[in-house]
C-alpha atoms as a PDB file:
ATOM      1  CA  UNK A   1       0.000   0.000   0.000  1.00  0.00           C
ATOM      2  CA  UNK A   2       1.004   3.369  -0.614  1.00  0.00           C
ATOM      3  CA  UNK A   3       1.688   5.611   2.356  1.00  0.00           C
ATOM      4  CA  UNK A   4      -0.327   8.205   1.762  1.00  0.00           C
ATOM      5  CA  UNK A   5      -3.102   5.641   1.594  1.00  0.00           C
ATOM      6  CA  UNK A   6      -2.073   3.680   4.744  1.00  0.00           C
ATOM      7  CA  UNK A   7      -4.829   4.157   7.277  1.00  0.00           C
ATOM      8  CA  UNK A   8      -5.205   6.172   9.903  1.00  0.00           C
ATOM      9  CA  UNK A   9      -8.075   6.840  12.973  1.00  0.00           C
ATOM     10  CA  UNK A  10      -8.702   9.086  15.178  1.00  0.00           C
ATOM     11  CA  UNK A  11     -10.901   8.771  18.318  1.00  0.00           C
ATOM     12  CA  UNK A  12     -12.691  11.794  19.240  1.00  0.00           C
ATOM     13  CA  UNK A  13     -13.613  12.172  22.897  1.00  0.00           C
ATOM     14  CA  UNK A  14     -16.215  14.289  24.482  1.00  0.00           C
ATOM     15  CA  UNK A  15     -17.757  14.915  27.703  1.00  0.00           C
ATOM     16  CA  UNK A  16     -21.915  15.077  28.109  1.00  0.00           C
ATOM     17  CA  UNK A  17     -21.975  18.785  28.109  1.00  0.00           C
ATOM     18  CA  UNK A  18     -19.388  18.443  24.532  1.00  0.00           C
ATOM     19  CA  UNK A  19     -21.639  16.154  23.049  1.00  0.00           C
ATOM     20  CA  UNK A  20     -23.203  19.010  21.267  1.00  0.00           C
ATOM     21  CA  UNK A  21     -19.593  20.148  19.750  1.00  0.00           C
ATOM     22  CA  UNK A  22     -19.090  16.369  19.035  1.00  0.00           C
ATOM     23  CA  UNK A  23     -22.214  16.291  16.897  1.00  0.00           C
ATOM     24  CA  UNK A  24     -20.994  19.908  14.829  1.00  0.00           C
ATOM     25  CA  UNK A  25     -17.989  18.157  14.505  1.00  0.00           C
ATOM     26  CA  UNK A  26     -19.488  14.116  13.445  1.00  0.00           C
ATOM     27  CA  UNK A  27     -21.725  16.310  11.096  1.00  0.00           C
ATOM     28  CA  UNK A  28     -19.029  18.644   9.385  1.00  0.00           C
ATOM     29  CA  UNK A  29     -17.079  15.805   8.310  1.00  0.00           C
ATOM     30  CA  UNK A  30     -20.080  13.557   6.835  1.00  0.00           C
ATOM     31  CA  UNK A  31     -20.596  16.829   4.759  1.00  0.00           C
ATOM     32  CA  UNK A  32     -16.944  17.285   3.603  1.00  0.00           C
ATOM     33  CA  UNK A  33     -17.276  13.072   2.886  1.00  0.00           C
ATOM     34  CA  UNK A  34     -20.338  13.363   1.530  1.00  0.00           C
ATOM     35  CA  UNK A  35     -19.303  16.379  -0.689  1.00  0.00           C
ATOM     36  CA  UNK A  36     -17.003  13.867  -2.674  1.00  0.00           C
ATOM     37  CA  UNK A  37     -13.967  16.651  -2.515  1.00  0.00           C
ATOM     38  CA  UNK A  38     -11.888  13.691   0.643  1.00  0.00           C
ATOM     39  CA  UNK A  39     -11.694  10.561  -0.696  1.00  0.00           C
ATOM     40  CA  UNK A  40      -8.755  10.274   2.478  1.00  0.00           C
ATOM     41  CA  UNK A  41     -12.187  10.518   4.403  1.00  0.00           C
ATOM     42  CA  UNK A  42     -13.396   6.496   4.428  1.00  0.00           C
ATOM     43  CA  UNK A  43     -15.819   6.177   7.718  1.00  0.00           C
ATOM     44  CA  UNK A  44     -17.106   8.300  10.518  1.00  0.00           C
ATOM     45  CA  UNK A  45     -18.738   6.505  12.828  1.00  0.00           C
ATOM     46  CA  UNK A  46     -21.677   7.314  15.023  1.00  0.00           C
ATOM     47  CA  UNK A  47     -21.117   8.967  18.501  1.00  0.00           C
ATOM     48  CA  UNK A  48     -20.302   6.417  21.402  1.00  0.00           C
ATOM     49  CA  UNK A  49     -22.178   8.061  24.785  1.00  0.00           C
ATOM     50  CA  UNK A  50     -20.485   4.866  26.408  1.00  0.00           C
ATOM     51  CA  UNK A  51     -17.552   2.500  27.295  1.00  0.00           C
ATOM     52  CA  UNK A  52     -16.442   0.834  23.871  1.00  0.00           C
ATOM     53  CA  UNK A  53     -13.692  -1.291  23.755  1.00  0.00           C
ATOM     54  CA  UNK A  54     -10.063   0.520  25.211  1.00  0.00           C
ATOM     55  CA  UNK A  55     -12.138   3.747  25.282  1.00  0.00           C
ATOM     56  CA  UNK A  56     -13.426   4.766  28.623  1.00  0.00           C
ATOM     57  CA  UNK A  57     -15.274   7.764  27.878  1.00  0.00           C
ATOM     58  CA  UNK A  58     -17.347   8.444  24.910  1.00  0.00           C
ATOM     59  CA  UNK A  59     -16.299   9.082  21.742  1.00  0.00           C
ATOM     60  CA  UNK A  60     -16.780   8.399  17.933  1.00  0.00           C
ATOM     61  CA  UNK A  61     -14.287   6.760  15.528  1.00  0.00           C
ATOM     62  CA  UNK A  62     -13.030   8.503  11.645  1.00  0.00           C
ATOM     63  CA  UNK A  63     -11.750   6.333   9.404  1.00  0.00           C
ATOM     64  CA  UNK A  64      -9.132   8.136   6.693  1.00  0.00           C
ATOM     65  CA  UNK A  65      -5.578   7.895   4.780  1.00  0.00           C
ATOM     66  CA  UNK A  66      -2.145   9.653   6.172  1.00  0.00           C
ATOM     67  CA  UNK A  67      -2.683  11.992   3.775  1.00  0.00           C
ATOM     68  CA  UNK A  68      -5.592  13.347   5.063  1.00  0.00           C
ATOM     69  CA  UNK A  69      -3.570  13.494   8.943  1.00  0.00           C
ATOM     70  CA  UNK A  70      -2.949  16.963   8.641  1.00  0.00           C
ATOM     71  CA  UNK A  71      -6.137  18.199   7.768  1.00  0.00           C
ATOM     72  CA  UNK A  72      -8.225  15.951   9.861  1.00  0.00           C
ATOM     73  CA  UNK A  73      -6.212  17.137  13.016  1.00  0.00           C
ATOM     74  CA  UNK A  74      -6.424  21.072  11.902  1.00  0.00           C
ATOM     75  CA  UNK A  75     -10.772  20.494  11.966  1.00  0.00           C
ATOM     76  CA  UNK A  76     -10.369  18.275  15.587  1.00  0.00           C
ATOM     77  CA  UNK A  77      -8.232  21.145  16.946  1.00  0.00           C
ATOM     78  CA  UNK A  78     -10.793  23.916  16.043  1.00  0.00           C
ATOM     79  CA  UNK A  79     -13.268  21.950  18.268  1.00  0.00           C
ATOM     80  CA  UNK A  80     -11.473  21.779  21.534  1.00  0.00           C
ATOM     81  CA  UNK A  81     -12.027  18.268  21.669  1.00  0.00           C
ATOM     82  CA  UNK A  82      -9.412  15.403  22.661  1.00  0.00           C
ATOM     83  CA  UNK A  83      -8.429  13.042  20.566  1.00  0.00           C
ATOM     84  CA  UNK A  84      -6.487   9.889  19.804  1.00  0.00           C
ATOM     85  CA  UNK A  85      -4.885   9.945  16.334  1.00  0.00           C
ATOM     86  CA  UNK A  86      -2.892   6.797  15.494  1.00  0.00           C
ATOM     87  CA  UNK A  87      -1.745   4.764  12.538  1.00  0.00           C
ATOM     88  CA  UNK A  88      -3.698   1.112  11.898  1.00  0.00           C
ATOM     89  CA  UNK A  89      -0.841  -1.380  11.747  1.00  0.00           C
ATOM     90  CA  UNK A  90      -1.047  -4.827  13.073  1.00  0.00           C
ATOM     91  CA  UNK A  91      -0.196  -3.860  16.408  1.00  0.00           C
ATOM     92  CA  UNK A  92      -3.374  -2.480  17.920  1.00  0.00           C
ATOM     93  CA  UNK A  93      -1.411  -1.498  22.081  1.00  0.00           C
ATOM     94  CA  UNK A  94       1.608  -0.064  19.487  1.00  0.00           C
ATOM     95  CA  UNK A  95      -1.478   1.961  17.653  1.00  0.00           C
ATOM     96  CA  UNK A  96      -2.872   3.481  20.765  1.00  0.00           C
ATOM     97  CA  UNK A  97       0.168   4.307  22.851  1.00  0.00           C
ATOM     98  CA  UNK A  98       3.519   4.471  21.170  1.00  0.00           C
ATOM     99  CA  UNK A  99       2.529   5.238  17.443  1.00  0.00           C
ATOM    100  CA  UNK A 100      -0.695   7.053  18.300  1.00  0.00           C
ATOM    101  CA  UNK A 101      -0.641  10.824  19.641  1.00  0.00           C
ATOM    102  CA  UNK A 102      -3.106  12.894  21.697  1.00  0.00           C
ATOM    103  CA  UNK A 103      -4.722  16.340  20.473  1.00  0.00           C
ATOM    104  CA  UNK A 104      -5.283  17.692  23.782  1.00  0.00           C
ATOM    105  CA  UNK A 105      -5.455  16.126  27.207  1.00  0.00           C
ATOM    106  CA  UNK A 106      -4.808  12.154  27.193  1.00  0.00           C
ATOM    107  CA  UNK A 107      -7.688  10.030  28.337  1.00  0.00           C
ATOM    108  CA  UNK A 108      -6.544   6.959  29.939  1.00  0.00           C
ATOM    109  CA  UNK A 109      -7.454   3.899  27.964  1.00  0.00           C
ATOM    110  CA  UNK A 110      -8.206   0.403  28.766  1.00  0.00           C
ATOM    111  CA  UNK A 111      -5.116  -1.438  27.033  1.00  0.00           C
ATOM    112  CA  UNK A 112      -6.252  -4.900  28.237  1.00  0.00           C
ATOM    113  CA  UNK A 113      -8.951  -5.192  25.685  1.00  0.00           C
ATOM    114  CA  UNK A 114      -6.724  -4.318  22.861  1.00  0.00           C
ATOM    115  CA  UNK A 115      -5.658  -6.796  20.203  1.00  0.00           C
ATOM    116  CA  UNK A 116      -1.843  -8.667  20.867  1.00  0.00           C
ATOM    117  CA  UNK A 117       0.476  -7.618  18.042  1.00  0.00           C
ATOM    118  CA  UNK A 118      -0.107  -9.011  15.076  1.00  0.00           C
ATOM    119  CA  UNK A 119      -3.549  -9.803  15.727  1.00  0.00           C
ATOM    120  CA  UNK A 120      -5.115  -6.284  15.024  1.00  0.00           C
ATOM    121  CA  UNK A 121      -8.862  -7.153  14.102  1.00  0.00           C
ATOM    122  CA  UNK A 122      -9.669  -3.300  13.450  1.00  0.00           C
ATOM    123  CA  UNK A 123      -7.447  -3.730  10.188  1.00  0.00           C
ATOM    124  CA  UNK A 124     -10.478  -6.048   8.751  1.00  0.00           C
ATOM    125  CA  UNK A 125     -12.853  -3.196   9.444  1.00  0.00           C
ATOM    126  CA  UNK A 126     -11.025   0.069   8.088  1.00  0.00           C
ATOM    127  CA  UNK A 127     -13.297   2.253   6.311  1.00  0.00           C
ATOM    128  CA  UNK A 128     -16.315  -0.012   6.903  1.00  0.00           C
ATOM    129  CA  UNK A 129     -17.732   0.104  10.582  1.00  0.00           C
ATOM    130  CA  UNK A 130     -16.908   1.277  14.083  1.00  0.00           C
ATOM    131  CA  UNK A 131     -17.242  -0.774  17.481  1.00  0.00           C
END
């Protein structure tokens, strides 16, 4: 695979009284998706208001290609929102703590659920479906 097209997610975390700032945000990007000018933009995935997998707090998942990184992190930033932005290899722990990086404060994560190395079962699901 090309680089530019390996993918990428990011989580995007909010707090009850954000969830309204999560929506803008879930709703911006189905209309840049939807608009047809980011094919880097695969999935976004419907907001989370609960524990889902290593994520403790809610959030919603975007699907999308390192070349869309830059861009997808300038639109989480303008929110205020945390995130998680990490690479999808076939380590899924390596993806959310070493090779991932936080947009604002981290948010500690369940790592005990996560796939071992080699094992990632997110990779079967990129651009397809969330939790």
């Amino acid at each position: 695979m090309d680089d530019s097209r390996a993918p990428w997610h990011a989580h995007i975390y909010y707090a009850p009284d954000d969830r309204g700032r999560a929506e803008a945000i879930r709703e911006r990007l189905i209309r840049l998706k939807e608009s047809g000018a980011t094919p880097q933009l695969l999935f976004i995935g419907e907001l989370r208001d609960h524990r889902m997998g290593p994520h403790l707090v809610p959030q919603f998942e975007v699907h999308y290609t390192a070349d869309f990184v830059a861009m997808i992190e300038g639109i989480i930033r303008e929110t205020g929102l945390t995130a998680l932005v990490h690479p999808l290899t076939h380590d899924d722990l390596a993806d959310h703590t070493r090779l991932g990086r936080w947009l604002g404060t981290p948010i500690d994560l369940d790592l005990t659920v996560l796939d071992p190395p080699g094992i990632n079962q997110g990779l079967a699901r990129f651009g397809k479906t969330d939790f």
